[in-house]
C-alpha atoms as a PDB file:
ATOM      1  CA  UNK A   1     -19.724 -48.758 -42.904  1.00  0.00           C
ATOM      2  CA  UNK A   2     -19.313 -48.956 -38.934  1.00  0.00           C
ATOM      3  CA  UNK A   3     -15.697 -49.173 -39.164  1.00  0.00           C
ATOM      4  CA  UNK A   4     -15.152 -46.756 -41.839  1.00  0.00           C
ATOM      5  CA  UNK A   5     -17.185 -43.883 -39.360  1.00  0.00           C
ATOM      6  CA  UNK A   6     -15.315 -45.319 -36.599  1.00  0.00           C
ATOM      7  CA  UNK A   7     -11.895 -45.126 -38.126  1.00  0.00           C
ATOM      8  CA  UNK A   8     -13.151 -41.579 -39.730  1.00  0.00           C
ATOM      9  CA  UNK A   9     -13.844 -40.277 -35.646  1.00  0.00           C
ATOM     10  CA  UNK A  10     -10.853 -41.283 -34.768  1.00  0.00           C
ATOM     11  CA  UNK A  11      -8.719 -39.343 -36.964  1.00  0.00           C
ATOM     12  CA  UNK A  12     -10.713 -36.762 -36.698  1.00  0.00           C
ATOM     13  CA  UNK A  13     -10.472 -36.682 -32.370  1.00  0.00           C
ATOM     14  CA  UNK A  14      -6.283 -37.379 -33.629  1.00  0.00           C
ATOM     15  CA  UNK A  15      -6.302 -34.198 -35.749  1.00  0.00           C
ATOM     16  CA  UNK A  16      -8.335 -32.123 -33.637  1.00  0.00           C
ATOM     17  CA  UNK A  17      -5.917 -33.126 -30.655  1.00  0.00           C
ATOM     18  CA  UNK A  18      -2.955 -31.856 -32.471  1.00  0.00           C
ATOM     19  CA  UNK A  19      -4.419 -28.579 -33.909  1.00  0.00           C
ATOM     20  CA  UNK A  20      -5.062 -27.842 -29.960  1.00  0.00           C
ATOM     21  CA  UNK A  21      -1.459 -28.052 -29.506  1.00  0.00           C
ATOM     22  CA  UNK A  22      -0.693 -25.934 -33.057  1.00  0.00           C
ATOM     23  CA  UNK A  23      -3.401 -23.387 -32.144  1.00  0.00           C
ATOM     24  CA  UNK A  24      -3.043 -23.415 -28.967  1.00  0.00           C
ATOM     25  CA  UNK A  25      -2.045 -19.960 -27.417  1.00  0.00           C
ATOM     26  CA  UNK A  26      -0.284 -18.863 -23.834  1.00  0.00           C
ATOM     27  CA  UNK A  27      -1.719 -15.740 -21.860  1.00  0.00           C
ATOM     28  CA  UNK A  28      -1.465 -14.199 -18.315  1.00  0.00           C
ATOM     29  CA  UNK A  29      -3.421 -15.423 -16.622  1.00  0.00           C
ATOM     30  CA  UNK A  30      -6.558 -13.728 -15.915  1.00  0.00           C
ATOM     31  CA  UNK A  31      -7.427 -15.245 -12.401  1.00  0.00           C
ATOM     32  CA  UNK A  32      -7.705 -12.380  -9.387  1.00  0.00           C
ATOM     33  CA  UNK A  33      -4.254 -13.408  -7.719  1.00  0.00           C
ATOM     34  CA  UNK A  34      -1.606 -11.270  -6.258  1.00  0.00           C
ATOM     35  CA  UNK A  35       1.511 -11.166  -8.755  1.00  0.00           C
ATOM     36  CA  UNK A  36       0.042 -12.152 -12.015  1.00  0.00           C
ATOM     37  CA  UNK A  37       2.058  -9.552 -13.254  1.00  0.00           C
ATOM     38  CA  UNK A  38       4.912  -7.637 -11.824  1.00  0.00           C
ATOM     39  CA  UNK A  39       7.472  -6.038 -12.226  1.00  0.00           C
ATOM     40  CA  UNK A  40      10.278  -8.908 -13.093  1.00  0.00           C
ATOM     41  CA  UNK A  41       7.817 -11.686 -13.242  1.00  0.00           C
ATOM     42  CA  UNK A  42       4.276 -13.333 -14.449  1.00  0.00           C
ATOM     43  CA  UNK A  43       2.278 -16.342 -14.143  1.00  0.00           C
ATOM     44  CA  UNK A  44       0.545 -17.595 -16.916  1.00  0.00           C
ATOM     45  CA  UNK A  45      -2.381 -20.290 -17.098  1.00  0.00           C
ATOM     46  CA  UNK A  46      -1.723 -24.091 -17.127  1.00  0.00           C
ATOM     47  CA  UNK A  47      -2.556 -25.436 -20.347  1.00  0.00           C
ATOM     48  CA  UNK A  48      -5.872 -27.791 -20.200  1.00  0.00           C
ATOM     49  CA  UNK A  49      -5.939 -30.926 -22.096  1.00  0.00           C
ATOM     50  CA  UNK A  50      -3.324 -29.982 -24.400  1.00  0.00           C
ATOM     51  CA  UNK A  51      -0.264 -32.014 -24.692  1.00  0.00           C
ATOM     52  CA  UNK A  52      -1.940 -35.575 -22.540  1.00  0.00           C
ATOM     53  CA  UNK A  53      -1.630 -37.828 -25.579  1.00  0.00           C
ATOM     54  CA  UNK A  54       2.707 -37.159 -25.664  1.00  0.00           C
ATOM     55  CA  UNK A  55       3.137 -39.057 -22.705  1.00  0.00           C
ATOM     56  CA  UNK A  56       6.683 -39.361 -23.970  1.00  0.00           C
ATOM     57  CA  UNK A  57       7.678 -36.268 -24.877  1.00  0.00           C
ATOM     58  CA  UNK A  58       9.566 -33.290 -22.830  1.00  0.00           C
ATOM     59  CA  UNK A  59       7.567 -30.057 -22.911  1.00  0.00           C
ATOM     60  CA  UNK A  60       9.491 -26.859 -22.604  1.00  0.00           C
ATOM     61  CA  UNK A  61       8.205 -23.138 -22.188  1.00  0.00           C
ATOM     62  CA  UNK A  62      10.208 -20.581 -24.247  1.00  0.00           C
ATOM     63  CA  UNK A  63      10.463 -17.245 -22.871  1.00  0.00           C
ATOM     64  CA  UNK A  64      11.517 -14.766 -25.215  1.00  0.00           C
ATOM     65  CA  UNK A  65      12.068 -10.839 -25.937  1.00  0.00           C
ATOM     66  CA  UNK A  66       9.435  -9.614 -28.995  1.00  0.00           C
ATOM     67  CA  UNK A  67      11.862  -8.372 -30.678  1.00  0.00           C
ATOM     68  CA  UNK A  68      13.583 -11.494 -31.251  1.00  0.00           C
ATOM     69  CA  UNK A  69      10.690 -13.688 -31.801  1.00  0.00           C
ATOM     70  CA  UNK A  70      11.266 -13.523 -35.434  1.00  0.00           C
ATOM     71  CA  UNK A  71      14.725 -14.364 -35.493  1.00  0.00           C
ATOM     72  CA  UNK A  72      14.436 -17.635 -33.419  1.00  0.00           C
ATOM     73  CA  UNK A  73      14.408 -20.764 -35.939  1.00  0.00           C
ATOM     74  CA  UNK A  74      13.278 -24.075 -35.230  1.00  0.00           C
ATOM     75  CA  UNK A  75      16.757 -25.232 -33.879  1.00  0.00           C
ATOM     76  CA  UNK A  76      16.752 -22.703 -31.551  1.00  0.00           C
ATOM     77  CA  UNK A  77      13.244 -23.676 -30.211  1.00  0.00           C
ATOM     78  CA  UNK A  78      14.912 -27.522 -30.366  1.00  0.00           C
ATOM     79  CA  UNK A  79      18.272 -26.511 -28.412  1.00  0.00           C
ATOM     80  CA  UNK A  80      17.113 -25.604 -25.135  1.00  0.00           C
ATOM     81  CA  UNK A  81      18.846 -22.443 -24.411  1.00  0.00           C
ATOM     82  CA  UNK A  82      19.900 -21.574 -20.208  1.00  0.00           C
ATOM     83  CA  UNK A  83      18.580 -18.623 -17.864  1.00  0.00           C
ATOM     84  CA  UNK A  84      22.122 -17.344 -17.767  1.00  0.00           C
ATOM     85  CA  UNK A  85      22.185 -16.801 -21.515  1.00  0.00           C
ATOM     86  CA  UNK A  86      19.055 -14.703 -21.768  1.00  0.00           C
ATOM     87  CA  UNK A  87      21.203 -11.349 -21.620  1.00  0.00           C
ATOM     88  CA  UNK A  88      23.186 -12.264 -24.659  1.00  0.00           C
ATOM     89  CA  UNK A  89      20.123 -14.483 -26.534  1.00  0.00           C
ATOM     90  CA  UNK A  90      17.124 -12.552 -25.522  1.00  0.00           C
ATOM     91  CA  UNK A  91      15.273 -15.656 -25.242  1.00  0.00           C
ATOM     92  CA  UNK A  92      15.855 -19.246 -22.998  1.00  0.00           C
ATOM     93  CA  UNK A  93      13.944 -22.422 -21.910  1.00  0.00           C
ATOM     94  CA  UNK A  94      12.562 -23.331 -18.524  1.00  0.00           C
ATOM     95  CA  UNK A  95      10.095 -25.782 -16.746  1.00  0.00           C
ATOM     96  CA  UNK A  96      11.356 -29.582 -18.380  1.00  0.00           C
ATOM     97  CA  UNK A  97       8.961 -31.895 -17.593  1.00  0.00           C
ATOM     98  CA  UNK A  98       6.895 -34.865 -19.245  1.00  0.00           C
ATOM     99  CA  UNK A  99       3.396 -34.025 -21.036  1.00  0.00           C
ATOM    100  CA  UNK A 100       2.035 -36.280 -18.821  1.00  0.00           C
ATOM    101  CA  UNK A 101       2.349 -33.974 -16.036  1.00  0.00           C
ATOM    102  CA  UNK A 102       0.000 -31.593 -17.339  1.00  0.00           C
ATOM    103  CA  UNK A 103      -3.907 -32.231 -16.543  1.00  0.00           C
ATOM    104  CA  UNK A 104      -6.521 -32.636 -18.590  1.00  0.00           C
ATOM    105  CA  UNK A 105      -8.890 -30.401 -16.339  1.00  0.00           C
ATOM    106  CA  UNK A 106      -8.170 -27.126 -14.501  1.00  0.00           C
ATOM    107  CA  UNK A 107      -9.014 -29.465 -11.598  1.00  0.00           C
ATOM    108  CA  UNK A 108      -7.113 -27.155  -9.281  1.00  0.00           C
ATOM    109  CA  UNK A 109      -8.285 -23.489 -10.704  1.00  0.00           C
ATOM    110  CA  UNK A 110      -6.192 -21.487  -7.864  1.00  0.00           C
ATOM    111  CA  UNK A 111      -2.567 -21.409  -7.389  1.00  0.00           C
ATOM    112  CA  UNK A 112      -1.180 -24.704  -8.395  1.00  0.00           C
ATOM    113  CA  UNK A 113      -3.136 -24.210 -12.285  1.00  0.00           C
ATOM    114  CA  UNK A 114      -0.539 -21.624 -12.870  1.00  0.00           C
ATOM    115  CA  UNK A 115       3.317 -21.794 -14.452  1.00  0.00           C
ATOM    116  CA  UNK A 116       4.660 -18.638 -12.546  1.00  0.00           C
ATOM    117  CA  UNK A 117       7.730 -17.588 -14.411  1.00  0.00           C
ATOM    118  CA  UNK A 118      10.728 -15.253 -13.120  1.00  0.00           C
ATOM    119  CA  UNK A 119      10.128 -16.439  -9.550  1.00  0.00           C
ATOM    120  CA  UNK A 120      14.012 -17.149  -8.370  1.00  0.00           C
ATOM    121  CA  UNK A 121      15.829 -14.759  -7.000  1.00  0.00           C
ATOM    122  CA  UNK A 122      19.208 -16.781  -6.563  1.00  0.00           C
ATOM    123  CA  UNK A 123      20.141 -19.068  -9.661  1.00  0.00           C
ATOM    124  CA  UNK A 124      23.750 -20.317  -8.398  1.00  0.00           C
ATOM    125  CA  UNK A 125      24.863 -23.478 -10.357  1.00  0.00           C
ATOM    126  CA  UNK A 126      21.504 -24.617 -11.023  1.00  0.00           C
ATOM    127  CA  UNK A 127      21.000 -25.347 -14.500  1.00  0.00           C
ATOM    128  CA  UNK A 128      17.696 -23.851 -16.567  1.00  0.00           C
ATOM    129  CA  UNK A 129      16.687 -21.673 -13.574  1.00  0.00           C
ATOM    130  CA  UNK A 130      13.579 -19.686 -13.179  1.00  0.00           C
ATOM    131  CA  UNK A 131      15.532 -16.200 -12.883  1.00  0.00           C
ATOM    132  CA  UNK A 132      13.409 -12.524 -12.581  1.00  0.00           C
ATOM    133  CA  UNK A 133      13.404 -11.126 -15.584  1.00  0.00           C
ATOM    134  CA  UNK A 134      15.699  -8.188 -15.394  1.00  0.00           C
ATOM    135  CA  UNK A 135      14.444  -6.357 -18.591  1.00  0.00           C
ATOM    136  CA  UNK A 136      10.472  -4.868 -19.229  1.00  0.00           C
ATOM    137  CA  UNK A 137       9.495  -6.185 -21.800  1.00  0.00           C
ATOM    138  CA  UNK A 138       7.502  -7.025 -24.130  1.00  0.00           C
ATOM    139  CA  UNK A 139       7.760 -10.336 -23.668  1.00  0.00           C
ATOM    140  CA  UNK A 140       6.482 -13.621 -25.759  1.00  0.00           C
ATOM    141  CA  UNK A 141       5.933 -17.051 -25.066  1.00  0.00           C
ATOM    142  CA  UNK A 142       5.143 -20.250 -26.433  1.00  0.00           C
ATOM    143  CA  UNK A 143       5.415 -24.095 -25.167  1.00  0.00           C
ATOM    144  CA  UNK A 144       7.509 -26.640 -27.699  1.00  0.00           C
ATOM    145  CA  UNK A 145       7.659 -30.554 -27.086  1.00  0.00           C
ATOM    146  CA  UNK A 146      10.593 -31.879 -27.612  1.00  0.00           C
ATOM    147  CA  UNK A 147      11.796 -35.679 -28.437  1.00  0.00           C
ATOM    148  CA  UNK A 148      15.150 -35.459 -27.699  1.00  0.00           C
ATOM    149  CA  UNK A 149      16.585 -32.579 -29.584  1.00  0.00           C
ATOM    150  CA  UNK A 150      13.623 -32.918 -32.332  1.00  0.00           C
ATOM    151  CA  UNK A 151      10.777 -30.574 -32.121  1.00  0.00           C
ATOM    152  CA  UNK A 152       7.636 -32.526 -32.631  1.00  0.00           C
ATOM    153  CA  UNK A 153       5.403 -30.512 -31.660  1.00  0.00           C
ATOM    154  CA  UNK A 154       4.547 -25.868 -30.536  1.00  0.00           C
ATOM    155  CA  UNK A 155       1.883 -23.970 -29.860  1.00  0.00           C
ATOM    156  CA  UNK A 156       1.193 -20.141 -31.043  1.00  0.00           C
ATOM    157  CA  UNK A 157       3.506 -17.585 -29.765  1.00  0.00           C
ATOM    158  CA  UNK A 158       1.646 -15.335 -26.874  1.00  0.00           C
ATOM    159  CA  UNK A 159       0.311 -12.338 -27.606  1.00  0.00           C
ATOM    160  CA  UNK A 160       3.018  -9.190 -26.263  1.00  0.00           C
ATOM    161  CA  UNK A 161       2.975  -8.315 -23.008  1.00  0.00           C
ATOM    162  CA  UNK A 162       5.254  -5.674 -20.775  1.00  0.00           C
ATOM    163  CA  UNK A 163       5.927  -6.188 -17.064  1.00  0.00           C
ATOM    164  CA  UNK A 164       5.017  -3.492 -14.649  1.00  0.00           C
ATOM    165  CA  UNK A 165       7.501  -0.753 -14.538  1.00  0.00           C
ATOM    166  CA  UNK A 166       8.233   0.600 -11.338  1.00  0.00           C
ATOM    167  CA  UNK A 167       8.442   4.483 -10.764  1.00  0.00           C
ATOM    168  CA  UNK A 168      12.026   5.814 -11.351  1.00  0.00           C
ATOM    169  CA  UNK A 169      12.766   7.133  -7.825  1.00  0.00           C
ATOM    170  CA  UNK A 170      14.632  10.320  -9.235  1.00  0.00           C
ATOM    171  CA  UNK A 171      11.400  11.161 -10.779  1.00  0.00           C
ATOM    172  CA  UNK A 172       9.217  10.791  -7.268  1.00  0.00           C
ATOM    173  CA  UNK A 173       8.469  14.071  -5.915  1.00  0.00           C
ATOM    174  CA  UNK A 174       9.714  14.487  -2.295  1.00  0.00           C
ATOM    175  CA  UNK A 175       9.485  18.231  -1.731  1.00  0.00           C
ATOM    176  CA  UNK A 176       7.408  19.453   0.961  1.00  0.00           C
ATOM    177  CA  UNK A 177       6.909  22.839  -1.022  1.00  0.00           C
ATOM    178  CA  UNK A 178       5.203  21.528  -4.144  1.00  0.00           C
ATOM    179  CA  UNK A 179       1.102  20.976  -3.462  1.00  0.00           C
ATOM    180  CA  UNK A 180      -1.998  21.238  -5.228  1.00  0.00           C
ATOM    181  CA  UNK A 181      -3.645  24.652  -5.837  1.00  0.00           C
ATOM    182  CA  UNK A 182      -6.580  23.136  -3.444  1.00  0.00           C
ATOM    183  CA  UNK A 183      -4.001  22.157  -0.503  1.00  0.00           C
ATOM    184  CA  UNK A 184      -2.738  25.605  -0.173  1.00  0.00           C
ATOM    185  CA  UNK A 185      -6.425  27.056   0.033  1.00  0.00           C
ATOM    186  CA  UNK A 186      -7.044  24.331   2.446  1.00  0.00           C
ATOM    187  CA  UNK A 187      -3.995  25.610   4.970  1.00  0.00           C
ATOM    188  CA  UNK A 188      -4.388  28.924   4.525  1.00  0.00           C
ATOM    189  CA  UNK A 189      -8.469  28.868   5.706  1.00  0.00           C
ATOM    190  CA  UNK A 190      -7.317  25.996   8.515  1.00  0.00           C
ATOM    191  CA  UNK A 191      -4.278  28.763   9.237  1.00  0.00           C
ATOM    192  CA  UNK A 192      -6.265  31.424   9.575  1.00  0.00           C
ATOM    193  CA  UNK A 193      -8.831  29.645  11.858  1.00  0.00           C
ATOM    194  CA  UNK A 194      -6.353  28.499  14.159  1.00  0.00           C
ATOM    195  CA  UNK A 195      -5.198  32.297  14.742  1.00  0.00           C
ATOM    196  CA  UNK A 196      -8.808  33.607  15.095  1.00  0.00           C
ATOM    197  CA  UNK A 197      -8.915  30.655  17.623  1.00  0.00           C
ATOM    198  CA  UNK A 198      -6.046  31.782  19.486  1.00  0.00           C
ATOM    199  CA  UNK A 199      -7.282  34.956  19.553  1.00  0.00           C
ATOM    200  CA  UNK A 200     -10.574  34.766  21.182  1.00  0.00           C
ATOM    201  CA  UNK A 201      -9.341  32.298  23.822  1.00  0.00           C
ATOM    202  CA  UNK A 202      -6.600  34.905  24.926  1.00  0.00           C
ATOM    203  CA  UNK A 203      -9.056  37.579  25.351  1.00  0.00           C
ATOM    204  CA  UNK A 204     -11.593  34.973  27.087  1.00  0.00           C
ATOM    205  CA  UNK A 205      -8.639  34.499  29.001  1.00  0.00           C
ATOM    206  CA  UNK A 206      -7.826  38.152  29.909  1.00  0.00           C
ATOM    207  CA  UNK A 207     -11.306  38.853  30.321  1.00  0.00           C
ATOM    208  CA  UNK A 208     -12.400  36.215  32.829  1.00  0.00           C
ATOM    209  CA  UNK A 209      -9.147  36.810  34.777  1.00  0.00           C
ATOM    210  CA  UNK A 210     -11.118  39.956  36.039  1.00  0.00           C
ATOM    211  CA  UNK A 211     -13.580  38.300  37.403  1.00  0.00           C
ATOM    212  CA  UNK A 212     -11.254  35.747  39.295  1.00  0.00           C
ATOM    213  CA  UNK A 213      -8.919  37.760  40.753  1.00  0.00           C
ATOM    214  CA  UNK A 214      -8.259  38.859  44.564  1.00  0.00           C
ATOM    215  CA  UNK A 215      -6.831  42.360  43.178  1.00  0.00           C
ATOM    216  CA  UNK A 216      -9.795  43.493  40.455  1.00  0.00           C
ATOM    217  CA  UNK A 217     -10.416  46.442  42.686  1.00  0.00           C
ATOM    218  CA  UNK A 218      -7.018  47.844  41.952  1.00  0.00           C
ATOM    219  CA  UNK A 219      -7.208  49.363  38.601  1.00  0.00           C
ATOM    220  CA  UNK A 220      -6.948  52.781  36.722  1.00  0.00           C
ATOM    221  CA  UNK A 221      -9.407  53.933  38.631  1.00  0.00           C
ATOM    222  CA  UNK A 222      -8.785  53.862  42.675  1.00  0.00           C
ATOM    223  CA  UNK A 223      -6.357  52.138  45.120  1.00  0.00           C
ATOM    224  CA  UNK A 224      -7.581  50.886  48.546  1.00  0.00           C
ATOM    225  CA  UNK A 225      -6.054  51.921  51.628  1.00  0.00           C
ATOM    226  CA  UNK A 226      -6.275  50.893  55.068  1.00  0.00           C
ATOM    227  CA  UNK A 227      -6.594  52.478  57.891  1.00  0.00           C
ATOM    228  CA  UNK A 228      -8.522  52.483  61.619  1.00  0.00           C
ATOM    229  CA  UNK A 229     -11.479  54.431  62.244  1.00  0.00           C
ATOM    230  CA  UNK A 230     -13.139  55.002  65.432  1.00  0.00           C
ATOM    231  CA  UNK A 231     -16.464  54.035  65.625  1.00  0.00           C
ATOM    232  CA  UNK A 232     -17.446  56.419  68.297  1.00  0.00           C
ATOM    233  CA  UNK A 233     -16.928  59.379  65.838  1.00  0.00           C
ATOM    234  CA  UNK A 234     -19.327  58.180  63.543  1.00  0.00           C
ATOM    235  CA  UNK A 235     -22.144  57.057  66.595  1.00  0.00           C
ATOM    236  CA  UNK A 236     -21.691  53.422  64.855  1.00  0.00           C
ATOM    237  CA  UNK A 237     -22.750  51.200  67.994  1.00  0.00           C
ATOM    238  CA  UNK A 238     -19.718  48.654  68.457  1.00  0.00           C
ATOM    239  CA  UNK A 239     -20.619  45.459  67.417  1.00  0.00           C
ATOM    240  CA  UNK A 240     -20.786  42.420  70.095  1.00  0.00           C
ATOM    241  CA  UNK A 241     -20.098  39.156  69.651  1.00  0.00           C
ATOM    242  CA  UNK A 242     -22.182  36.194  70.920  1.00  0.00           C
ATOM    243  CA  UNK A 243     -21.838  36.072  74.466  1.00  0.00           C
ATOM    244  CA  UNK A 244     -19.868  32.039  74.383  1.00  0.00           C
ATOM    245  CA  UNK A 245     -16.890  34.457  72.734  1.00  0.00           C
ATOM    246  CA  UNK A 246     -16.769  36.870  74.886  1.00  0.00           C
ATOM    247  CA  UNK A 247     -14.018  36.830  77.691  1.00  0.00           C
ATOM    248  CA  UNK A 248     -13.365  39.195  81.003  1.00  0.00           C
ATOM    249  CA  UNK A 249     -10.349  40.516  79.350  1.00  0.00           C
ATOM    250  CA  UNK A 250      -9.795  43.788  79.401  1.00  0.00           C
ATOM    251  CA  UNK A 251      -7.893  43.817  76.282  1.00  0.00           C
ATOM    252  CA  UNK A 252     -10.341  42.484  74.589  1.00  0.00           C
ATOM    253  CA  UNK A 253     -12.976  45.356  76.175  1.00  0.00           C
ATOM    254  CA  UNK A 254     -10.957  48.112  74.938  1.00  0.00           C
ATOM    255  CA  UNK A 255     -10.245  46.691  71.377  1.00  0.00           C
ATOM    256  CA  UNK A 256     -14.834  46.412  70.772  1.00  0.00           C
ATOM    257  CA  UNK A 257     -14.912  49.935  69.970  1.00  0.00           C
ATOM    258  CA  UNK A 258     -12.199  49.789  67.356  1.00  0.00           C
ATOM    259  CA  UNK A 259     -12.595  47.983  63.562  1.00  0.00           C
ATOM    260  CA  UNK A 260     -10.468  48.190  60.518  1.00  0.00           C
ATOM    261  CA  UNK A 261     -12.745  49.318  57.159  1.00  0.00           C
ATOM    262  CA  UNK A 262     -11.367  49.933  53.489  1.00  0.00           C
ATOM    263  CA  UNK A 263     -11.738  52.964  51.604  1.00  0.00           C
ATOM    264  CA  UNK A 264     -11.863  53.575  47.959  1.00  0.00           C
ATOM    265  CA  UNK A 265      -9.639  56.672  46.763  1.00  0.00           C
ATOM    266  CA  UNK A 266     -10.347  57.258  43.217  1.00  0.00           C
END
């Protein structure tokens, strides 16, 4: 009885192991990285616990147009098919590597837990590259072990997903004329502030310049001239300086009862 429930949990740990890998379907990866999705590339999540008991066996990732999903047959999911024949096949294998290589815990849950796909730029010679992706999209994927050139074991085909598509730059509007309804209110008010502004600061100007300048007095409405009066005429006593200015000259004696004086002519 013990080795009849023993054998029984071991075929049924054996069949739930390979329904993982038959049920077992790719996605995008949801994780908050930079370039997850782009526009000529993705990264999708490492598979978890998945293909560890094929220790022998080569697992490739099929990348492949929607629209030929259908078509594809299991030799072509056997025959791996190169980067440089994706414009032609709509479809080709990357990432060779053994089954072992793939964890059986997302011990790592940043960067290194991801399969980035579409990630080299220059392909050269090399064989099965990792090219961008040069077309939008959709796109589907699905992993397929492979003994050899026998298919042993796939998972599910992806759900569809499209790249991001860039902005056609024909389409981008570069025209300084062409604004919101709300913009041109906005300049016209800040317009129209700007010359009240202007205004009031020449006339603060022109007004304070009256107040400032040596030749106010001269105006619309009088002139000044200059000319001597004789204080004598007028009984206006001369006026004396303090005695430490004044000299013996005579010069100076006969120049005390003279003074100049400014009158207003209107």
């Amino acid at each position: 009885m013990d080795l009849l429930l023993k054998l029984g949990l071991l075929l049924l740990g054996v069949t739930v192991t390979l329904t993982e890998v038959r049920y077992y379907v790719p996605q995008v990866t949801t994780k908050p990285i930079l370039g997850r999705l782009t526009n000529n590339s993705f990264a999708l999540d490492q598979p978890q616990c998945i293909f560890h008991l094929y220790n022998t066996t080569d697992v490739w990732l099929v990348v492949a147009l929607n629209s030929v999903v259908p078509n594809l047959t299991e030799y072509n999911l056997s025959t791996p098919s190169d980067y440089k024949l994706f414009p032609t096949k709509d479809y080709y294998h990357i990432y060779q590597q053994p089954a072992a290589n793939y964890p059986c815990a997302d011990t790592v849950p940043e960067f290194k837990a991801l399969i980035p796909v579409g990630i080299e730029i220059v392909c050269g010679n090399v064989s099965f590259c990792n090219g961008i992706l040069t077309e939008n999209g959709p796109y589907r994927v699905k992993f397929v072990l492979l003994n050899n050139t026998t298919l042993t074991r796939e998972t599910r085909w992806s759900e569809k997903f499209n790249l991001i598509t860039g902005m056609n730059k024909s389409t981008i509007d570069t025209a300084p004329g062409r604004r919101s309804a709300g913009m041109i209110v906005i300049v016209v008010i800040l317009s129209v502030l700007l010359a009240f502004l202007l205004a009031f600061l020449i006339a603060a100007i022109a007004v304070g310049s009256k107040d400032i300048c040596w030749c106010r007095t001269i105006d619309n409405e009088g002139f000044l001239v200059k000319e001597e009066l004789d204080l004598d005429d007028y009984n206006i006593p001369p006026y004396r300086p303090h005695s430490i200015y004044i000299t013996h000259s005579k010069w100076i004696q006969s120049q005390q009862n003279r003074s100049t004086v400014y009158t207003v002519f209107k």
